[in-house]
Protein backbone atom coordinates (compact mmCIF):
# COMPACT_ATOMS: atom_id res chain seq x y z
CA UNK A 1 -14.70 -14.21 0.24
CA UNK A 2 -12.50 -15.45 2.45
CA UNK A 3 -10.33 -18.46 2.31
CA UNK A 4 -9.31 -20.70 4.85
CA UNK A 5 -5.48 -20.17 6.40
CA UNK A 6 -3.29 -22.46 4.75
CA UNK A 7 -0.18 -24.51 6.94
CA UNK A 8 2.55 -22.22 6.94
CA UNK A 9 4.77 -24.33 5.16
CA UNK A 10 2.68 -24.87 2.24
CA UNK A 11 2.39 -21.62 2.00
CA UNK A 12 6.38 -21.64 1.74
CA UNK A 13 6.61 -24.15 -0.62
CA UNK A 14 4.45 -22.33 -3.30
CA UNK A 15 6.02 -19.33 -2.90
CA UNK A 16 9.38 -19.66 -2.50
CA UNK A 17 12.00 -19.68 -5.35
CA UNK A 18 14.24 -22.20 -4.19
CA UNK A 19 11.91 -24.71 -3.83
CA UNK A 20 10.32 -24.88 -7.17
CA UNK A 21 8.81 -23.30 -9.77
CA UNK A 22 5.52 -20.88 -9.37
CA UNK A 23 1.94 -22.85 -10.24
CA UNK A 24 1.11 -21.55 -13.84
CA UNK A 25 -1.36 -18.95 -14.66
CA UNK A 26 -4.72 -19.59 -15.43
CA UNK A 27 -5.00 -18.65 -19.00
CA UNK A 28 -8.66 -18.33 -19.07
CA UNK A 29 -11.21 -16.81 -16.41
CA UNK A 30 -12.91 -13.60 -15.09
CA UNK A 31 -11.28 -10.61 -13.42
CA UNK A 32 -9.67 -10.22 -9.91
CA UNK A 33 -11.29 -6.57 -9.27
CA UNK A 34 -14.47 -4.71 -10.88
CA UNK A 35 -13.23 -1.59 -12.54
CA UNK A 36 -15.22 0.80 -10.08
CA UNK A 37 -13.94 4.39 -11.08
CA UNK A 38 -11.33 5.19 -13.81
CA UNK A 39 -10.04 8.46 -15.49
CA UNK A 40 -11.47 10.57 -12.43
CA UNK A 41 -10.09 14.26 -11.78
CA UNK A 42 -8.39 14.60 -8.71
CA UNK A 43 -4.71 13.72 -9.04
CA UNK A 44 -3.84 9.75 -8.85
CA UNK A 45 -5.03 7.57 -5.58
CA UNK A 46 -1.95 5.97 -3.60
CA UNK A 47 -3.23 3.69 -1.07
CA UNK A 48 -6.52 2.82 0.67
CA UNK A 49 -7.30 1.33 4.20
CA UNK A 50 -10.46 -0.88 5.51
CA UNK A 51 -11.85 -1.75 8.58
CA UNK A 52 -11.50 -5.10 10.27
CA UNK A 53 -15.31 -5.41 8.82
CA UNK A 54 -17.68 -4.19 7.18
CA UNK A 55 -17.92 -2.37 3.68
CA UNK A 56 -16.51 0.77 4.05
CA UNK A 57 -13.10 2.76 3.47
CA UNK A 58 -10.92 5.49 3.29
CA UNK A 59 -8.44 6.50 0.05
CA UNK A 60 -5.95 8.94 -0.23
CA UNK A 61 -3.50 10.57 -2.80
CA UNK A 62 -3.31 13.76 -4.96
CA UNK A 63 -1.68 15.60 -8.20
CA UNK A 64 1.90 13.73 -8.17
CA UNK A 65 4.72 15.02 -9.42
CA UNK A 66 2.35 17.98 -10.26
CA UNK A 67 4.18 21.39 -10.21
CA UNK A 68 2.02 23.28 -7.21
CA UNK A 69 1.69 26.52 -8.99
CA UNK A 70 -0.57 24.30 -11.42
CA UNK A 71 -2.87 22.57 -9.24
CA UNK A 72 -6.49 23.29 -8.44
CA UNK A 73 -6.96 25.73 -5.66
CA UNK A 74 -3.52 25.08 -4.91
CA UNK A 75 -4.90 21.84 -2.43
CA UNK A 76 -2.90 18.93 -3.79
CA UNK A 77 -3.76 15.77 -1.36
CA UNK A 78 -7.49 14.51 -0.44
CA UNK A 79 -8.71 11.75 1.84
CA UNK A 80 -11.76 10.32 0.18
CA UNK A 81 -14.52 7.76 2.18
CA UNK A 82 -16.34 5.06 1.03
CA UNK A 83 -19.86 3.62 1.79
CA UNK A 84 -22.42 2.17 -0.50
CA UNK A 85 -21.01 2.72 -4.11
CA UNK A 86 -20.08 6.28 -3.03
CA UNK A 87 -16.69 7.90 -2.72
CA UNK A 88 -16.66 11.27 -1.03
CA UNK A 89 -13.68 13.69 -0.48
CA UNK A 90 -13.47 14.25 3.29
CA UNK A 91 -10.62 16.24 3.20
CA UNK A 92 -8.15 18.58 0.79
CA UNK A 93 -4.72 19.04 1.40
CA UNK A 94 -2.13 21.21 0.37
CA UNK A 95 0.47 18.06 -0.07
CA UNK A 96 -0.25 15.15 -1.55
CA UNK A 97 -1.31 11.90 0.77
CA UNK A 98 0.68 8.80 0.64
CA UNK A 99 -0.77 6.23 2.79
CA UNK A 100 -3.57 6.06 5.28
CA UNK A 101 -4.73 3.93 8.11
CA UNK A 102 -7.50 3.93 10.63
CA UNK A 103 -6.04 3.92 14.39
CA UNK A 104 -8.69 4.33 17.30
CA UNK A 105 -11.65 6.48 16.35
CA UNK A 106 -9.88 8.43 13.34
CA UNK A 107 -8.13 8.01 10.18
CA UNK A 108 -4.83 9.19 10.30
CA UNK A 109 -2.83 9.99 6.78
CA UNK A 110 0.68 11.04 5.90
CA UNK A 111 2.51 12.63 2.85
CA UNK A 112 4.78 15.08 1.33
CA UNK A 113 5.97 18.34 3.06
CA UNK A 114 6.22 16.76 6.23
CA UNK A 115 2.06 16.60 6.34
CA UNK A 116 0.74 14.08 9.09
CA UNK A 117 -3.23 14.26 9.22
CA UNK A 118 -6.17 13.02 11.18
CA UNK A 119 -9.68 12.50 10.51
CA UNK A 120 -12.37 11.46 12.97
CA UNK A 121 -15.62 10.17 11.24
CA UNK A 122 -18.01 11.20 13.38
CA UNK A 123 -17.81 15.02 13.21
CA UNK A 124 -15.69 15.05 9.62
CA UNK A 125 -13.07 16.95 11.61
CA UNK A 126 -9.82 17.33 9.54
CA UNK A 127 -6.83 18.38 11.40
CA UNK A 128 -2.93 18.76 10.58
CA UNK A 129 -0.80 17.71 13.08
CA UNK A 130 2.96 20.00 13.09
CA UNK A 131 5.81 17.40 13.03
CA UNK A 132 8.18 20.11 14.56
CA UNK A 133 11.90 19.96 14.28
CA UNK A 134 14.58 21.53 12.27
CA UNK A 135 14.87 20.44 8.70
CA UNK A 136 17.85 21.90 6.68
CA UNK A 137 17.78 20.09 3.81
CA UNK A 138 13.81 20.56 3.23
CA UNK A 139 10.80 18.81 5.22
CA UNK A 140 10.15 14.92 4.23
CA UNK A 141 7.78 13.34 2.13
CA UNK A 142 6.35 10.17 4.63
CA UNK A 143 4.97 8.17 2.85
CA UNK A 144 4.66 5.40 5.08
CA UNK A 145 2.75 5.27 8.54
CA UNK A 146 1.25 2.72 11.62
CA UNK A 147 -0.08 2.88 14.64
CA UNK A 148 -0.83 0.61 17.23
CA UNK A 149 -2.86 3.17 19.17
CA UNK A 150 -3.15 7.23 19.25
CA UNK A 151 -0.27 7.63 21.46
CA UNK A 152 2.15 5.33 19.67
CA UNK A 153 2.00 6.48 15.93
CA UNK A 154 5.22 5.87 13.86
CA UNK A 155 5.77 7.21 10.17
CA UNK A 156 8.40 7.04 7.46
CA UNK A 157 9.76 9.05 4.55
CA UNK A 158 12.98 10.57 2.78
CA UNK A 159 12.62 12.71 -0.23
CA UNK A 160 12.70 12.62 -3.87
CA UNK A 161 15.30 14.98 -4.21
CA UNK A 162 19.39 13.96 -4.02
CA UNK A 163 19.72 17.07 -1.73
CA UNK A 164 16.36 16.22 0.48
CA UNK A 165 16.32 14.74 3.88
CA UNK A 166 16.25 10.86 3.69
CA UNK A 167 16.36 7.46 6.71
CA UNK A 168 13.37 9.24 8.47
CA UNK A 169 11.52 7.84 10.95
CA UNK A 170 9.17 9.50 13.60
CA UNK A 171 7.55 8.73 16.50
CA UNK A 172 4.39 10.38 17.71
CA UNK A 173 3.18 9.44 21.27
CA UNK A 174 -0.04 11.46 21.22
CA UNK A 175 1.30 15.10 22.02
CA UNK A 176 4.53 15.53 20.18
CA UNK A 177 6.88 13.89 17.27
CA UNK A 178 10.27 12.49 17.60
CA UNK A 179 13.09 11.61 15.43
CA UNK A 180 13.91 7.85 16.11
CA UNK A 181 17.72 6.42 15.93
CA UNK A 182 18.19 4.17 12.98
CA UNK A 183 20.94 1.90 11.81
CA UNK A 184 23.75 3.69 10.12
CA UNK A 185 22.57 1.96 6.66
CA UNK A 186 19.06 3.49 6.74
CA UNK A 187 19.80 6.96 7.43
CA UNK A 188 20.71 7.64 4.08
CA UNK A 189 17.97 5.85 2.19
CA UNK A 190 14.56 6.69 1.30
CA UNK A 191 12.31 4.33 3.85
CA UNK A 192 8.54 3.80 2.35
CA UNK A 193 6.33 1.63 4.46
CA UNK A 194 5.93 0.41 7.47
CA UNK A 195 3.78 -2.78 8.88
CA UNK A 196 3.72 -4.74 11.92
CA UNK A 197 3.30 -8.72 12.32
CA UNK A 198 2.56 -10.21 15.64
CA UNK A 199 5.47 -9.31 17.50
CA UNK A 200 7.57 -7.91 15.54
CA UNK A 201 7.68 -4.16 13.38
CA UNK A 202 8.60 -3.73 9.91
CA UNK A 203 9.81 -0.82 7.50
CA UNK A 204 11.17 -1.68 3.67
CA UNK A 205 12.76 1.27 1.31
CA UNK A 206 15.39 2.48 -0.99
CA UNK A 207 18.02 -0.36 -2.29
CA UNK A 208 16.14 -3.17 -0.79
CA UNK A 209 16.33 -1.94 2.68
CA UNK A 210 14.30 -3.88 5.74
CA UNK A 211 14.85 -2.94 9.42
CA UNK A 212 13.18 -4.76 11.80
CA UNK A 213 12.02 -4.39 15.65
CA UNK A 214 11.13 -6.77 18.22
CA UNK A 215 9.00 -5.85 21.09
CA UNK A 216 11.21 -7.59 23.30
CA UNK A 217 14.28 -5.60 22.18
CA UNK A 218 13.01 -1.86 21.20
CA UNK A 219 15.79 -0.82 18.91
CA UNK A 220 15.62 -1.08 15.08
CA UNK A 221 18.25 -3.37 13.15
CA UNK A 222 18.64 -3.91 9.43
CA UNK A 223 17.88 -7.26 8.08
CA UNK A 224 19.65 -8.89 5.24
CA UNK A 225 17.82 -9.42 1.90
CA UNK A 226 18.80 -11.80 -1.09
CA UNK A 227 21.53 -10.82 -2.97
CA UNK A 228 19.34 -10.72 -6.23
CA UNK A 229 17.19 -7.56 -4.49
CA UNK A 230 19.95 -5.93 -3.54
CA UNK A 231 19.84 -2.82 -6.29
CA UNK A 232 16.19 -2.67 -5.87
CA UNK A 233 13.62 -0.63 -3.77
CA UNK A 234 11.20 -2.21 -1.42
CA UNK A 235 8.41 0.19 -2.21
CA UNK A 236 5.64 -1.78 0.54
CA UNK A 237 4.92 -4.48 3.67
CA UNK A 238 1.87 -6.20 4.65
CA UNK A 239 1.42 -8.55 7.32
CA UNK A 240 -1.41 -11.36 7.87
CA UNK A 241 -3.48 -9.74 11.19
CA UNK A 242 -3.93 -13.18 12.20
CA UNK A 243 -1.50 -15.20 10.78
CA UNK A 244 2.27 -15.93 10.32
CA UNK A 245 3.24 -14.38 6.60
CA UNK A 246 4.15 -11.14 6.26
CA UNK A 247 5.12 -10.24 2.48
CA UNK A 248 7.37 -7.22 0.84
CA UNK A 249 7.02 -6.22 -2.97
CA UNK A 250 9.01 -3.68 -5.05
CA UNK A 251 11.15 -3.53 -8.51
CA UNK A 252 11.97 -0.56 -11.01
CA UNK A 253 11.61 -2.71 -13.96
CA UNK A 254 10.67 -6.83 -12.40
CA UNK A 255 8.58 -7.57 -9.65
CA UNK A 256 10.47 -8.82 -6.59
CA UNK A 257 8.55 -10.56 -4.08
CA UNK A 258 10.00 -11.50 0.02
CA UNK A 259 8.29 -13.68 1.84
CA UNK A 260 9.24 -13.82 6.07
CA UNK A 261 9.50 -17.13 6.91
CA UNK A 262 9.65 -17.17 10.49
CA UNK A 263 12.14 -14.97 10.94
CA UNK A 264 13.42 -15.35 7.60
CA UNK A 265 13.04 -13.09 4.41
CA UNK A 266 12.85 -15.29 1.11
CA UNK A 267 12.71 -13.99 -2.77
CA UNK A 268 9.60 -15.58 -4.10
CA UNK A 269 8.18 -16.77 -7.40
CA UNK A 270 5.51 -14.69 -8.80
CA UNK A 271 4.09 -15.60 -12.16
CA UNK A 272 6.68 -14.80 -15.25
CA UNK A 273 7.15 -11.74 -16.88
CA UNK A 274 5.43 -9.51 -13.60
CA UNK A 275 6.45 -5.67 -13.91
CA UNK A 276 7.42 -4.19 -10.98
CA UNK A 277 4.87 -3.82 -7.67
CA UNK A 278 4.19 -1.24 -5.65
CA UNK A 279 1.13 -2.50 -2.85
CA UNK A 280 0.86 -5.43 -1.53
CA UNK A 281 -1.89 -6.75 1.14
CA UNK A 282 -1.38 -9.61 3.26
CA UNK A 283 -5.29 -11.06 4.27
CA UNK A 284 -3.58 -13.88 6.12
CA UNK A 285 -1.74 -16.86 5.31
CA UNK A 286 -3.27 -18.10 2.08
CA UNK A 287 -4.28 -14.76 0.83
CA UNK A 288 -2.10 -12.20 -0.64
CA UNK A 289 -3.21 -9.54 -2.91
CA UNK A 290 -0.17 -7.74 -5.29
CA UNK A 291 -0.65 -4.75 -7.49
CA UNK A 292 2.01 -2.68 -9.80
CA UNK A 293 3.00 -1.03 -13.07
CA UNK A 294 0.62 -1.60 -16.39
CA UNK A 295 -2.81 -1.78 -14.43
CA UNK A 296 -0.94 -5.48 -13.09
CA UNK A 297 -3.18 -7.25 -10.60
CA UNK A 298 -2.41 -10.53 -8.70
CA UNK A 299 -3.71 -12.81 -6.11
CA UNK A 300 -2.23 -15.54 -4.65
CA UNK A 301 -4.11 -17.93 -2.49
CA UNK A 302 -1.88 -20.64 -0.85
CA UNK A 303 -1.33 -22.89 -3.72
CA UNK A 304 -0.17 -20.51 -7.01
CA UNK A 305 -1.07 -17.24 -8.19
CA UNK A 306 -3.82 -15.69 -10.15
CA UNK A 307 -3.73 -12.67 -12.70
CA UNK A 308 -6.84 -11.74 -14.54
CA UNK A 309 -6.29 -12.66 -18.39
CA UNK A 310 -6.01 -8.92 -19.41
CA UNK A 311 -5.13 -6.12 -16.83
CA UNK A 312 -7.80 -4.28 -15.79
CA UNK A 313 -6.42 -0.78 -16.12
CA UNK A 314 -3.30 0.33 -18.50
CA UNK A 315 -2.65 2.70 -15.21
CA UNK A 316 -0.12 2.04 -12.63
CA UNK A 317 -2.14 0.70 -9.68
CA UNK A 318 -0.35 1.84 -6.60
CA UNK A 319 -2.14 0.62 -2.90
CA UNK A 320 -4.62 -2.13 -2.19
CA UNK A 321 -6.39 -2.84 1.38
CA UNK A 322 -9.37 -4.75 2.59
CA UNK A 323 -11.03 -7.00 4.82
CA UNK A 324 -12.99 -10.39 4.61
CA UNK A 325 -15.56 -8.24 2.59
CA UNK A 326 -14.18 -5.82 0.38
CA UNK A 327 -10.65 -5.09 -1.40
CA UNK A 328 -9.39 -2.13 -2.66
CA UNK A 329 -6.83 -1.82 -5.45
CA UNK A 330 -5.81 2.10 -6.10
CA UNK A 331 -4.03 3.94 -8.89
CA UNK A 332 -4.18 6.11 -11.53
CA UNK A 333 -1.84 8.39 -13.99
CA UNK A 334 1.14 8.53 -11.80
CA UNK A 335 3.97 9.83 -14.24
CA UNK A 336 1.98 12.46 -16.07
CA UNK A 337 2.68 15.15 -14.05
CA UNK A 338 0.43 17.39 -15.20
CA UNK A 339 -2.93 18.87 -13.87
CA UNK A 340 -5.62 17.16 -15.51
CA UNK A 341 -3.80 13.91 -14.04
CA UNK A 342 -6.90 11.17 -12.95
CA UNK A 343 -7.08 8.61 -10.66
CA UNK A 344 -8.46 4.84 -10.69
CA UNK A 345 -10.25 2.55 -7.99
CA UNK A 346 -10.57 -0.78 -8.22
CA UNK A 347 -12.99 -3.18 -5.87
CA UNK A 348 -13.71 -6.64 -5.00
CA UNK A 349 -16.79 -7.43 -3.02
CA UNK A 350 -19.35 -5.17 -4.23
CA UNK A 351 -21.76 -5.66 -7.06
CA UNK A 352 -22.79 -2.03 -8.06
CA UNK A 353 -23.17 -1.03 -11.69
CA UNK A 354 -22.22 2.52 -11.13
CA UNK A 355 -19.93 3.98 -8.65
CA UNK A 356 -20.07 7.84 -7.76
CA UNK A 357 -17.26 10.23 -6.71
CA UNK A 358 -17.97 13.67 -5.62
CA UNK A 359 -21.44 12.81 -6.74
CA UNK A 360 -19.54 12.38 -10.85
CA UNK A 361 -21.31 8.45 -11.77
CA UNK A 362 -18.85 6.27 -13.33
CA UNK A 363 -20.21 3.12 -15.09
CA UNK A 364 -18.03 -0.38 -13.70
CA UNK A 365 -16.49 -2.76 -16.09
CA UNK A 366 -15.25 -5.84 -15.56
CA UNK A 367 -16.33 -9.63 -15.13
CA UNK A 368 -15.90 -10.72 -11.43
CA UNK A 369 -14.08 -13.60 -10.79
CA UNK A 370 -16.29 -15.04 -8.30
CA UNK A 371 -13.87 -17.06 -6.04
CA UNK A 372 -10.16 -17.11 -4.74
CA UNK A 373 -10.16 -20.70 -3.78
CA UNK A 374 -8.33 -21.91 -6.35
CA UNK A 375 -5.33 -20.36 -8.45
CA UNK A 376 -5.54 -22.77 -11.28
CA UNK A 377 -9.36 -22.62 -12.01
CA UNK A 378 -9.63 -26.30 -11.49
C-alpha cells in the first residue's frame, strides 16, 4: 500500500491554491476504506493510533456530549485494541478519550476532566495519571497529546464551556505535569492537537491558531495563517515521519486545508464542495489521508485527490491513523448526545468479511479501492 515519496515541490504544486486549480475527482471507482464496524454501542470513536508496522491498533473515544448521569455504569471513555478483525475494550473511563498514541512500551490517551491515561500491552495495566494543579475555572478537556519518549509527554486542551479553562498546554517529564508558558494569543483559545515534524513541534486550535517550536529555540511562538482561515478552528496536525509535509485540516461549515512548506503554512485546494475536516494523517510526502463531517473521506496521493463516489458512512468521521499496512478512519454519532449514541470504524488494509467488537460481529461493506497510486484512475 504504500506509495513512493513524491519531490516536495510537486507535492506543492498540487496542493496549493495559488498555484492552480485541484486535479478533478474521479467520478467513478471503488471505496477508500471498508466499512468495518458501524452503529456499535459505546459512545462515538475520536481518533485511533498504529504502530510503525504491523496490523494492529489502539482506538479511543466515548458518549460525547452525553449528560453523565445517563451513561452506562457511569464510565464514559474506553481505549479499544485491535488485532486480527477483533476490536477489544482494554480500558473504561469515567471521561471520555480524545486522542491516543503509543510512546515506549504503552499507549498513552488523553480527554475530558483533565484525564491523562496509560496502557501497557503486555500486562493490560490501565492507569490514570493525576495532572495536579489548581483549576478555578474547572479541569480541561485535552484533547490533544505527543510524546517523544515517557519522560517528555506534552498534551493540549481548553474547554467547551465560555467560563472553562482554555490555551492549555502541559508538560509531563515522567514523574509530574507542568503548565507550559504560551504566547499571549493562545492562552485564551481552545488548542486541539499537537504533532511533531522533524525538527520542529506543532499545536493547531480555536480561530485558526498554530504555535510552533523549534528544538533549537525551546519556546513556543504563534505562526501566521492565511487570512481566509482566520475565523476558523484548526481542529488537527499530522506530519510525514519521514518526510518534509506536515498538513493541518479544520472548518465549521468548508474544509480548510494548510500545507507547511518549508517553513511556510499554505491554504490548499481540496476537491470542491468538501465539508469541514476534523483528522487528518500525514503517511509521508505523497500520502495524505483527510476525514470530516457527512461520513467525508479523502486521499490525496501527490498528484490530486481522491474521494470514494458515495461516502461511506452518513456519520461524522472524526480521527484516522495508520502505517504502510493498515489505516484507520474513526467516527460515529457525534451530535446526538444521547445514550444509545454508536460509534463507526473504518479500515484500509484488511480483507475480513466480519469484524467483531466486544465479541458483537458486524458484517463489512464496501468495495476496496485497491490502489492509491493514482488520483485520477488513469
Amino acid at each position: 500500500m504504500t506509495l513512493r515519496a513524491a519531490p516536495i515541490a510537486g507535492v506543492l504544486a498540487a496542493l496549493c491554491v495559488a498555484c492552480s486549480a485541484a486535479p478533478d475527482v474521479s467520478p467513478t471507482g471503488a471505496d477508500l476504506f471498508q466499512v468495518a464496524i458501524t452503529g456499535a454501542p459505546g459512545g462515538a470513536l475520536l481518533s485511533a493510533w498504529a504502530p510503525a508496522t504491523g496490523r494492529t491498533a489502539y482506538v479511543v473515544g466515548g458518549y460525547v456530549a452525553v449528560e453523565p448521569s445517563l451513561v452506562p455504569g457511569h464510565r464514559a471513555g474506553r481505549l479499544l485494541a485491535y488485532a486480527n478483525g477483533a476490536f477489544t475494550t482494554a480500558c473504561r473511563t469515567a471521561s471520555v478519550l480524545w486522542w491516543v498514541q503509543g510512546i515506549g512500551d504503552a499507549v498513552w490517551a488523553s480527554g475530558e476532566d483533565g484525564t491523562v491515561l496509560r496502557y501497557t500491552p503486555v500486562d493490560h495495566r490501565c492507569v490514570e495519571l493525576d495532572i495536579g494543579g489548581e483549576w478555578p475555572r474547572g479541569r480541561p478537556t485535552l484533547w490533544g497529546l505527543w510524546g517523544a519518549s515517557a519522560g517528555e509527554i506534552y498534551v493540549v486542551g481548553g474547554s467547551a464551556r465560555p467560563d472553562g479553562p482554555h490555551g492549555v498546554m502541559l508538560r509531563y517529564d515522567g514523574h509530574a505535569f507542568t503548565r507550559v508558558e504560551l504566547p499571549v494569543a493562545a492562552r485564551e483559545v481552545n488548542l486541539y492537537k499537537i504533532a511533531r515534524g522533524r525538527d520542529r513541534t506543532y499545536v493547531v486550535g480555536a480561530r485558526a491558531t498554530l504555535l510552533v517550536r523549534a528544538d533549537s529555540d525551546g519556546t513556543w511562538a504563534s505562526v501566521a495563517t492565511p487570512e481566509a482561515v482566520a475565523a476558523d478552528p484548526l481542529f488537527t496536525v499530522s506530519c510525514a515521519a519521514a518526510g518534509s509535509v506536515c498538513a493541518a485540516v479544520g472548518g465549521t461549515a468548508d474544509a480548510q486545508i494548510l500545507l507547511r512548506s518549508g517553513f511556510t503554512w499554505m491554504r490548499s485546494a481540496g476537491p470542491d464542495g468538501l465539508p469541514g475536516l476534523n483528522g487528518v494523517w500525514v503517511e509521508h510526502d505523497q500520502s495524505i489521508f483527510l476525514v470530516g463531517q457527512q461520513g467525508t473521506a479523502v486521499h490525496f496521493n501527490g498528484r490530486g485527490f481522491y474521494q470514494s463516489p458515495r461516502a461511506p458512512t452518513a456519520d461524522t468521521l472524526h480521527g484516522v491513523a495508520g502505517n504502510d499496512s493498515i489505516v484507520l478512519a474513526v467516527g460515529g454519532e457525534i451530535g446526538h448526545a444521547l445514550p444509545d449514541q454508536r460509534g463507526t470504524i473504518l479500515v484500509r488494509g484488511e480483507a475480513f468479511t466480519n469484524y467483531t467488537l466486544d465479541g458483537i460481529t458486524y458484517r463489512a461493506s464496501g468495495e476496496l479501492r485497491p490502489s492509491l497510486g493514482d488520483a485520477r484512475g488513469q
